[in-house]
N, C-alpha and C. Protein backbone atom coordinates (compact mmCIF):
# COMPACT_ATOMS: atom_id res chain seq x y z
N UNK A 1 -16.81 19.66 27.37
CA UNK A 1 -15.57 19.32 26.74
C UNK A 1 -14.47 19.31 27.79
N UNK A 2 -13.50 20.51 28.23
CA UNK A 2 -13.04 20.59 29.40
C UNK A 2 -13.57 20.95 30.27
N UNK A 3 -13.99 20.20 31.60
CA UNK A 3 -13.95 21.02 32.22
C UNK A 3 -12.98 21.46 33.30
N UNK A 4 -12.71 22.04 34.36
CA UNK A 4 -11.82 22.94 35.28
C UNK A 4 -10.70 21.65 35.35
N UNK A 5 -11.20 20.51 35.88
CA UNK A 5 -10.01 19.75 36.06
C UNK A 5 -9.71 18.90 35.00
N UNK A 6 -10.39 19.13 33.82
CA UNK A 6 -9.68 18.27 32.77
C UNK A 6 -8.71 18.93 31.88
N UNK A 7 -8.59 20.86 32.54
CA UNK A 7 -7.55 21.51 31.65
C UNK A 7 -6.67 21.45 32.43
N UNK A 8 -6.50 21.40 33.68
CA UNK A 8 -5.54 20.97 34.42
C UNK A 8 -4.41 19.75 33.89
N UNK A 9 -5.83 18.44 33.92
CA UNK A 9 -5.10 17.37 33.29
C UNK A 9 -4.24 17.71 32.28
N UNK A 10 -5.03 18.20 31.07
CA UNK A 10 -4.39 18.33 30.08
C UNK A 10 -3.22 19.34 29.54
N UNK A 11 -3.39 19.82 30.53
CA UNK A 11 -2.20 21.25 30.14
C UNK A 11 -1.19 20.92 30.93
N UNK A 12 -1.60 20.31 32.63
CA UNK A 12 -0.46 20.18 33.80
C UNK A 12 1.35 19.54 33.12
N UNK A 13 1.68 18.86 32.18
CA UNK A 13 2.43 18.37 31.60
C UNK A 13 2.66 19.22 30.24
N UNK A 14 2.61 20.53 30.14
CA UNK A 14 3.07 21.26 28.97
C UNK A 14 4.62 21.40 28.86
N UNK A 15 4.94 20.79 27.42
CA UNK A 15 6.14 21.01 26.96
C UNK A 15 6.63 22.00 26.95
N UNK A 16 5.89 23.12 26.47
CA UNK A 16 6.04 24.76 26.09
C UNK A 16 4.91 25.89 26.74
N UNK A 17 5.46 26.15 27.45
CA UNK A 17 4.23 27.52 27.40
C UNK A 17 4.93 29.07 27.39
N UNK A 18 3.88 29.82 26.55
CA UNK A 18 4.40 31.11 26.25
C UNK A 18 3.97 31.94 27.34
N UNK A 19 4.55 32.27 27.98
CA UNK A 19 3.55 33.26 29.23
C UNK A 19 2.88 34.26 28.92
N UNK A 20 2.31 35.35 29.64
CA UNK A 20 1.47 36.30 29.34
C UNK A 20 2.51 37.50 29.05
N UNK A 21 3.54 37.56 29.63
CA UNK A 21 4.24 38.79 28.92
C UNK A 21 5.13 38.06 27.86
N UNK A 22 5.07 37.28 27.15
CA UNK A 22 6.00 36.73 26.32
C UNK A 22 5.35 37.46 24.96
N UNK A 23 6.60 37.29 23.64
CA UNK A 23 6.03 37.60 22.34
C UNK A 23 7.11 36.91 21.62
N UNK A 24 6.40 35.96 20.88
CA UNK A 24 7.20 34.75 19.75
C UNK A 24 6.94 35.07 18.99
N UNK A 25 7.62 35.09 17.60
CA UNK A 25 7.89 35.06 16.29
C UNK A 25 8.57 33.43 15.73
N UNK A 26 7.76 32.39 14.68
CA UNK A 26 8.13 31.19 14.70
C UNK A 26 7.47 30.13 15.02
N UNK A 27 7.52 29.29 14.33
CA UNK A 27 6.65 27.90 14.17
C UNK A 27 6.84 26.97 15.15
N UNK A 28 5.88 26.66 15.50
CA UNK A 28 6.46 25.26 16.93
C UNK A 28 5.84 24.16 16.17
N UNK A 29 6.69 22.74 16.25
CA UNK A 29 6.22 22.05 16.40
C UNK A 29 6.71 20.97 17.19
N UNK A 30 5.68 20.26 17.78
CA UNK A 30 5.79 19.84 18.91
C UNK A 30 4.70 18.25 18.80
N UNK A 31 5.48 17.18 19.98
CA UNK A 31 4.67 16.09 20.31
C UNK A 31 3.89 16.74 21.62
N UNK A 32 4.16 17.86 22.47
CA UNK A 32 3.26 17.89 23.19
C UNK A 32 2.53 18.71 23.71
N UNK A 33 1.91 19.20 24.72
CA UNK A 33 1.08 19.94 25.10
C UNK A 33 1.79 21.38 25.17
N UNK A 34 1.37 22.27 24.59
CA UNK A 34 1.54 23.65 24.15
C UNK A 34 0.88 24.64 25.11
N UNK A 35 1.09 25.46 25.87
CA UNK A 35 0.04 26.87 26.39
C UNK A 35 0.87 27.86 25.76
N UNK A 36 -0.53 28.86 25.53
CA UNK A 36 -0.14 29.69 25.31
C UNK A 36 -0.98 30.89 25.47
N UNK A 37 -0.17 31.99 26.47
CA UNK A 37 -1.01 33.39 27.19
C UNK A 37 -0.32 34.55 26.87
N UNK A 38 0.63 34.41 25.84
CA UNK A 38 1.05 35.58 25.81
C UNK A 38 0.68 35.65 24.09
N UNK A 39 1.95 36.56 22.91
CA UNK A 39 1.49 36.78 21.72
C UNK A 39 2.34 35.66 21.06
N UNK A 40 1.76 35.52 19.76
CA UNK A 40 2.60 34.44 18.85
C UNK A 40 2.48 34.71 17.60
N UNK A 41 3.50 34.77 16.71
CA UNK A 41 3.06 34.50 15.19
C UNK A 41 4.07 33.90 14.80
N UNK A 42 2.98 33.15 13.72
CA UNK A 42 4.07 32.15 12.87
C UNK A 42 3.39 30.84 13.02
N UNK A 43 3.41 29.78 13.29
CA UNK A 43 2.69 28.39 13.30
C UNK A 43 2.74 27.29 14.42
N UNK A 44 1.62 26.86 14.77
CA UNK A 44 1.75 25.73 15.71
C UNK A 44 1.20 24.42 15.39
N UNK A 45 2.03 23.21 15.71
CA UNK A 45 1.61 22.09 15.06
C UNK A 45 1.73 20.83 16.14
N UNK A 46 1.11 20.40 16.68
CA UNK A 46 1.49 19.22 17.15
C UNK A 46 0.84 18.54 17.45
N UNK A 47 1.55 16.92 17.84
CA UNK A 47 0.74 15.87 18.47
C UNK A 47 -0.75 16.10 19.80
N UNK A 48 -0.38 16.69 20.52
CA UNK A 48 -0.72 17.13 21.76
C UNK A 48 -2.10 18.11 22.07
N UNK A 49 -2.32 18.61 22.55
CA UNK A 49 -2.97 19.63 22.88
C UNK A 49 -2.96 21.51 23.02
N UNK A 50 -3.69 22.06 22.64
CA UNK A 50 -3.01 23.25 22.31
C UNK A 50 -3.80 24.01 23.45
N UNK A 51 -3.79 24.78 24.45
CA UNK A 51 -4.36 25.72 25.23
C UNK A 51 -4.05 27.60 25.07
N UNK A 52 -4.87 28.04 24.90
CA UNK A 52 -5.41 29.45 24.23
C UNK A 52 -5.82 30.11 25.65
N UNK A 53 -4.83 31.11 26.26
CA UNK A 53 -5.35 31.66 27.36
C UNK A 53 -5.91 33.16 26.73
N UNK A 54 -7.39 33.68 27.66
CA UNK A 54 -7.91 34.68 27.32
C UNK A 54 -7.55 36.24 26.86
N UNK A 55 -6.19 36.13 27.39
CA UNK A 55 -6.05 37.24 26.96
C UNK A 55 -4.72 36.86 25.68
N UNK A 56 -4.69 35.98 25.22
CA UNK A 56 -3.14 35.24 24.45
C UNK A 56 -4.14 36.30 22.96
N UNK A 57 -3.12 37.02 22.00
CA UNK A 57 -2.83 37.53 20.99
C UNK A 57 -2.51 36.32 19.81
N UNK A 58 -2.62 35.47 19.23
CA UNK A 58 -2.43 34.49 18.13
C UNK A 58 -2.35 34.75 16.58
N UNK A 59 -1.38 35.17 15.90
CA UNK A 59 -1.89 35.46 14.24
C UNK A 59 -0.65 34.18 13.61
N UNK A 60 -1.62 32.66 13.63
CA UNK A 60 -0.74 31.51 13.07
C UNK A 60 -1.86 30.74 12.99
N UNK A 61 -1.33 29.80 11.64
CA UNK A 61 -2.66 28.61 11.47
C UNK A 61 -1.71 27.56 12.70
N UNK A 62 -3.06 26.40 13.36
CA UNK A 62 -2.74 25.85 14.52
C UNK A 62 -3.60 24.44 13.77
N UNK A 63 -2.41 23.42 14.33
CA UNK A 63 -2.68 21.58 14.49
C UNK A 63 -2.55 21.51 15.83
N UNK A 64 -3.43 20.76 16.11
CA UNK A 64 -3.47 20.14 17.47
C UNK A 64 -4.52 18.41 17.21
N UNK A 65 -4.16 17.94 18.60
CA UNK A 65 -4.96 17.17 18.75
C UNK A 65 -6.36 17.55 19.47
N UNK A 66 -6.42 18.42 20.32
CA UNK A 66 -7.51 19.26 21.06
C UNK A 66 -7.34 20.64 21.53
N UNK A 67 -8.05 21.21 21.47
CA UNK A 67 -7.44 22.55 21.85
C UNK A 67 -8.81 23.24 22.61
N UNK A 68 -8.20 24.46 23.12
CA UNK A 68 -9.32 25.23 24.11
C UNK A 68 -8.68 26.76 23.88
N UNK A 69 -9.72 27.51 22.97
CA UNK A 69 -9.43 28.54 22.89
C UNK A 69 -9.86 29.99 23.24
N UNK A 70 -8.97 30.82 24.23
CA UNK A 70 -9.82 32.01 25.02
C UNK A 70 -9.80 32.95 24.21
N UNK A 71 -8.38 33.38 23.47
CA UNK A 71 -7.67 34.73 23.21
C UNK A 71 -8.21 34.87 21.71
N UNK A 72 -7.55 35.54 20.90
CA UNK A 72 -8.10 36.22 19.46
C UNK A 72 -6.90 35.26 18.74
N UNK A 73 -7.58 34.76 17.63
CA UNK A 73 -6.45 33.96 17.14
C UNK A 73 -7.53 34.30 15.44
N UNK A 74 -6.09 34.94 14.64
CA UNK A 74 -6.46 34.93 13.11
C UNK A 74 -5.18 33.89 12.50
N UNK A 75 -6.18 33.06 11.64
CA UNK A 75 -5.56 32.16 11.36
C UNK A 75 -6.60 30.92 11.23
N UNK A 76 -5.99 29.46 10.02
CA UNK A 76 -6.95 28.45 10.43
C UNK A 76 -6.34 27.76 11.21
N UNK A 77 -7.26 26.41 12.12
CA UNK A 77 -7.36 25.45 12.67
C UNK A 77 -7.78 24.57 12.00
N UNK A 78 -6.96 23.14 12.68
CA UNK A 78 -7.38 22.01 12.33
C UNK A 78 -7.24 20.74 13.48
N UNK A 79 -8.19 20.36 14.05
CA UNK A 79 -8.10 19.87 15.38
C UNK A 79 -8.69 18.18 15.26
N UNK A 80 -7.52 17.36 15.27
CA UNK A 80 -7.71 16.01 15.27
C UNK A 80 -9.34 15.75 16.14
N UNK A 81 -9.86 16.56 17.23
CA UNK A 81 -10.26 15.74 18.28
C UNK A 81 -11.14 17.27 18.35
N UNK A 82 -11.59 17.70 19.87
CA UNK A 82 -12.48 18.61 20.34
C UNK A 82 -11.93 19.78 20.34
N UNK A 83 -12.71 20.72 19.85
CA UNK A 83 -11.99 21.98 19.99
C UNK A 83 -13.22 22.39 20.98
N UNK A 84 -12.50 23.39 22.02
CA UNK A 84 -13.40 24.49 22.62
C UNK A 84 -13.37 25.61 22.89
N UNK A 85 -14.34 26.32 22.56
CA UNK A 85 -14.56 28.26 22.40
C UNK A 85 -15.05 28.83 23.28
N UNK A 86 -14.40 29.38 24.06
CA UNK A 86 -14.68 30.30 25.36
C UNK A 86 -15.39 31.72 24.95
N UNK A 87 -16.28 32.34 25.99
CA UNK A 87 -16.73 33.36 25.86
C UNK A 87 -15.66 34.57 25.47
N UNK A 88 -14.72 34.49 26.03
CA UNK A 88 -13.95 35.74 25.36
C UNK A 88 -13.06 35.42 23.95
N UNK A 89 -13.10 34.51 23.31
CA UNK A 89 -12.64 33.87 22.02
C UNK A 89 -13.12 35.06 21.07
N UNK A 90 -12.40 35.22 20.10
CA UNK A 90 -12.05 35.82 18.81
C UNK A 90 -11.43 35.28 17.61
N UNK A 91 -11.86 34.39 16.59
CA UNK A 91 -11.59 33.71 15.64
C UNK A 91 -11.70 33.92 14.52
N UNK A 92 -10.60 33.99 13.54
CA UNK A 92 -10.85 34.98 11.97
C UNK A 92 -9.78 33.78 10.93
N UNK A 93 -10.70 32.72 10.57
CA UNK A 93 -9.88 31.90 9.82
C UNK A 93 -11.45 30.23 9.92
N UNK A 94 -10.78 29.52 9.18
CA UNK A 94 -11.00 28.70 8.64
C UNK A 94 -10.97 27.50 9.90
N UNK A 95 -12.11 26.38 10.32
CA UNK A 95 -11.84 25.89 11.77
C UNK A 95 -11.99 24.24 10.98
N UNK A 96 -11.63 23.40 11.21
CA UNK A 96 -11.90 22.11 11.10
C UNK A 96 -11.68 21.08 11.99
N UNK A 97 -12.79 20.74 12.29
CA UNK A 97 -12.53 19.59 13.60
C UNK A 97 -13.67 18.66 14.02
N UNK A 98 -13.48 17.21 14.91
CA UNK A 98 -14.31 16.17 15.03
C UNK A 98 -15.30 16.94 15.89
N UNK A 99 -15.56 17.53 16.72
CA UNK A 99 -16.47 18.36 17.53
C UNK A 99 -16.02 19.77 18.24
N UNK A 100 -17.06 20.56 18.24
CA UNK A 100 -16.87 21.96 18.86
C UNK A 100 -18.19 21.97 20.07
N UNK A 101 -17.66 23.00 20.97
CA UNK A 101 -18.29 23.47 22.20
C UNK A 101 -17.80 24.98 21.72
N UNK A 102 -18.98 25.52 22.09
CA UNK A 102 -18.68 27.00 22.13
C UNK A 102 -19.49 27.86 22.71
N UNK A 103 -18.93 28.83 23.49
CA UNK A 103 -19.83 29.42 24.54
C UNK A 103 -20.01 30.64 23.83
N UNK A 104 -21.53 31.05 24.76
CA UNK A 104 -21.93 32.06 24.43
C UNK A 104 -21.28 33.68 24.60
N UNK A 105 -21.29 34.31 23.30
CA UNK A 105 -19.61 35.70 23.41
C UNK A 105 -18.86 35.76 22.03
N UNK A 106 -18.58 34.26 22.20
CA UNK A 106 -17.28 33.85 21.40
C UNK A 106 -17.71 34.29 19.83
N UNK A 107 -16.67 34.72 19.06
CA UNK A 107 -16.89 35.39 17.90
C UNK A 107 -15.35 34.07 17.03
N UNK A 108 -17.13 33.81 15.98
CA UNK A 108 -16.14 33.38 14.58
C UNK A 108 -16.37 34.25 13.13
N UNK A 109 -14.98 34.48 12.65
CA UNK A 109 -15.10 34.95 11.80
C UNK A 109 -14.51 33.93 10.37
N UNK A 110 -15.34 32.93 9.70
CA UNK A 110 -14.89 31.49 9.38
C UNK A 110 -15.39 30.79 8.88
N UNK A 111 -15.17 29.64 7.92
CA UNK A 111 -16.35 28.37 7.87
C UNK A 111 -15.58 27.18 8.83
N UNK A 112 -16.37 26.69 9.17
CA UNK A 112 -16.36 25.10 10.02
C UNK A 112 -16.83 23.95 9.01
N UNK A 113 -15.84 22.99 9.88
CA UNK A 113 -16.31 21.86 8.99
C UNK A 113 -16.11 20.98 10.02
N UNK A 114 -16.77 19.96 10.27
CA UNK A 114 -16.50 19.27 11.29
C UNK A 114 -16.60 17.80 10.96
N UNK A 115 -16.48 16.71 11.44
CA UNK A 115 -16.87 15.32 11.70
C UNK A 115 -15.94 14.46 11.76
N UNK A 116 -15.80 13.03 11.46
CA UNK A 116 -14.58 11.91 11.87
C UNK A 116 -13.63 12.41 11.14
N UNK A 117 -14.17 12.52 9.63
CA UNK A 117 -13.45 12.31 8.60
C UNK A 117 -13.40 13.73 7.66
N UNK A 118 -12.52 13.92 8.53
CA UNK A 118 -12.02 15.63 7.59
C UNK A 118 -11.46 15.38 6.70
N UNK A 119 -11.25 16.13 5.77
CA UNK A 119 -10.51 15.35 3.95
C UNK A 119 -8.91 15.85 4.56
N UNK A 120 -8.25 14.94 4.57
CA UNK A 120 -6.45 15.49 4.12
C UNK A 120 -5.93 16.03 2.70
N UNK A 121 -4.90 16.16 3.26
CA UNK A 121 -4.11 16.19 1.04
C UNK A 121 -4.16 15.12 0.60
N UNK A 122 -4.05 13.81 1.14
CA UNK A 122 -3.94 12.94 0.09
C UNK A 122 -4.34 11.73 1.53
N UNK A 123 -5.09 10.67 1.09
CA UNK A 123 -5.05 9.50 2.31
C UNK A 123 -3.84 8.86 2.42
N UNK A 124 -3.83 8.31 3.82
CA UNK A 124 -2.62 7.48 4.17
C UNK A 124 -2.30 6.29 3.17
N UNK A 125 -3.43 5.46 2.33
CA UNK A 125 -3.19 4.92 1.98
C UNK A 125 -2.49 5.24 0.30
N UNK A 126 -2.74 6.20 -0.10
CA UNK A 126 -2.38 6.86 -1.28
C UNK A 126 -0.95 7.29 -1.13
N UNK A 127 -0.56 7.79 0.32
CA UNK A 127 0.81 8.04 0.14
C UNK A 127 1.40 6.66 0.16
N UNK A 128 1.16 5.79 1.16
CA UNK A 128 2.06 4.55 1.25
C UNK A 128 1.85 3.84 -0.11
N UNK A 129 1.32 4.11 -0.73
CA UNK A 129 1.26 3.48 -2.00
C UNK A 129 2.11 4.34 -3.23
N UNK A 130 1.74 5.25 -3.19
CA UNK A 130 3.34 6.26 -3.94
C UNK A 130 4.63 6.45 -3.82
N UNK A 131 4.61 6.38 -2.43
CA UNK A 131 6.03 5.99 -1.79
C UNK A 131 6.73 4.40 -1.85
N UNK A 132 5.93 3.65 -2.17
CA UNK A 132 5.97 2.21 -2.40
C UNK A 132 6.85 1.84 -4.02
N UNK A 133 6.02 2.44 -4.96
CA UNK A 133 6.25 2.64 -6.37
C UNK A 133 7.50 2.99 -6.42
């Protein structure tokens, strides 16, 4: 999924990152690439990519487009694209996404659901058609 230089790629252009001594309270949302190594609660949502450093503290449900997760995160996910689970990962919530990698360690506490077509609240075409009316 990532590997060494594709988290580079993908993280090198982060909008936000929480550092390792940081502690947030509060919802982000965001078009772009997110890190995060320190603690967080409250919610993360965005276009972009979400990065989970190993020792990062997490208690928020998380949108992303891909994400890579080290640290303990309670809470669900829902990941447009690839999610990946590192050996020191800790997960206590609900995961949904087009594909997972997950290394050997990593602890879910969860159901998964995975494939193209994850169910939404309602299809695109159902809203543009209500909103139409």
């Amino acid at each position: 999924m990532f590997n060494k230089q594709e988290e580079k790629e993908n993280f090198k252009d982060a909008e936000t990152i929480i550092g390792p001594s940081v502690m947030v309270k509060g919802n982000f949302n965001s078009t772009g690439n997110i890190v995060i190594e320190g603690v967080l609660k409250g919610g993360v949502k965005t276009a972009g990519n979400v990065y989970i450093g190993d020792k990062a503290n997490i208690t928020a449900d998380i949108e992303a487009k891909s994400a890579r997760i080290g640290g303990e995160v309670r809470g669900n996910m829902r990941i447009e694209g690839s999610l990946q689970i590192v050996s020191s990962a800790k997960i206590f919530g609900d995961i949904e996404c087009e594909s997972l990698s997950m290394e050997t360690g990593a602890t879910i506490n969860g159901k998964i659901t995975m494939g193209k077509n994850l169910p939404t609240e309602k299809k695109t075409e159902e809203k543009y058609t209500e909103e139409k009316e």
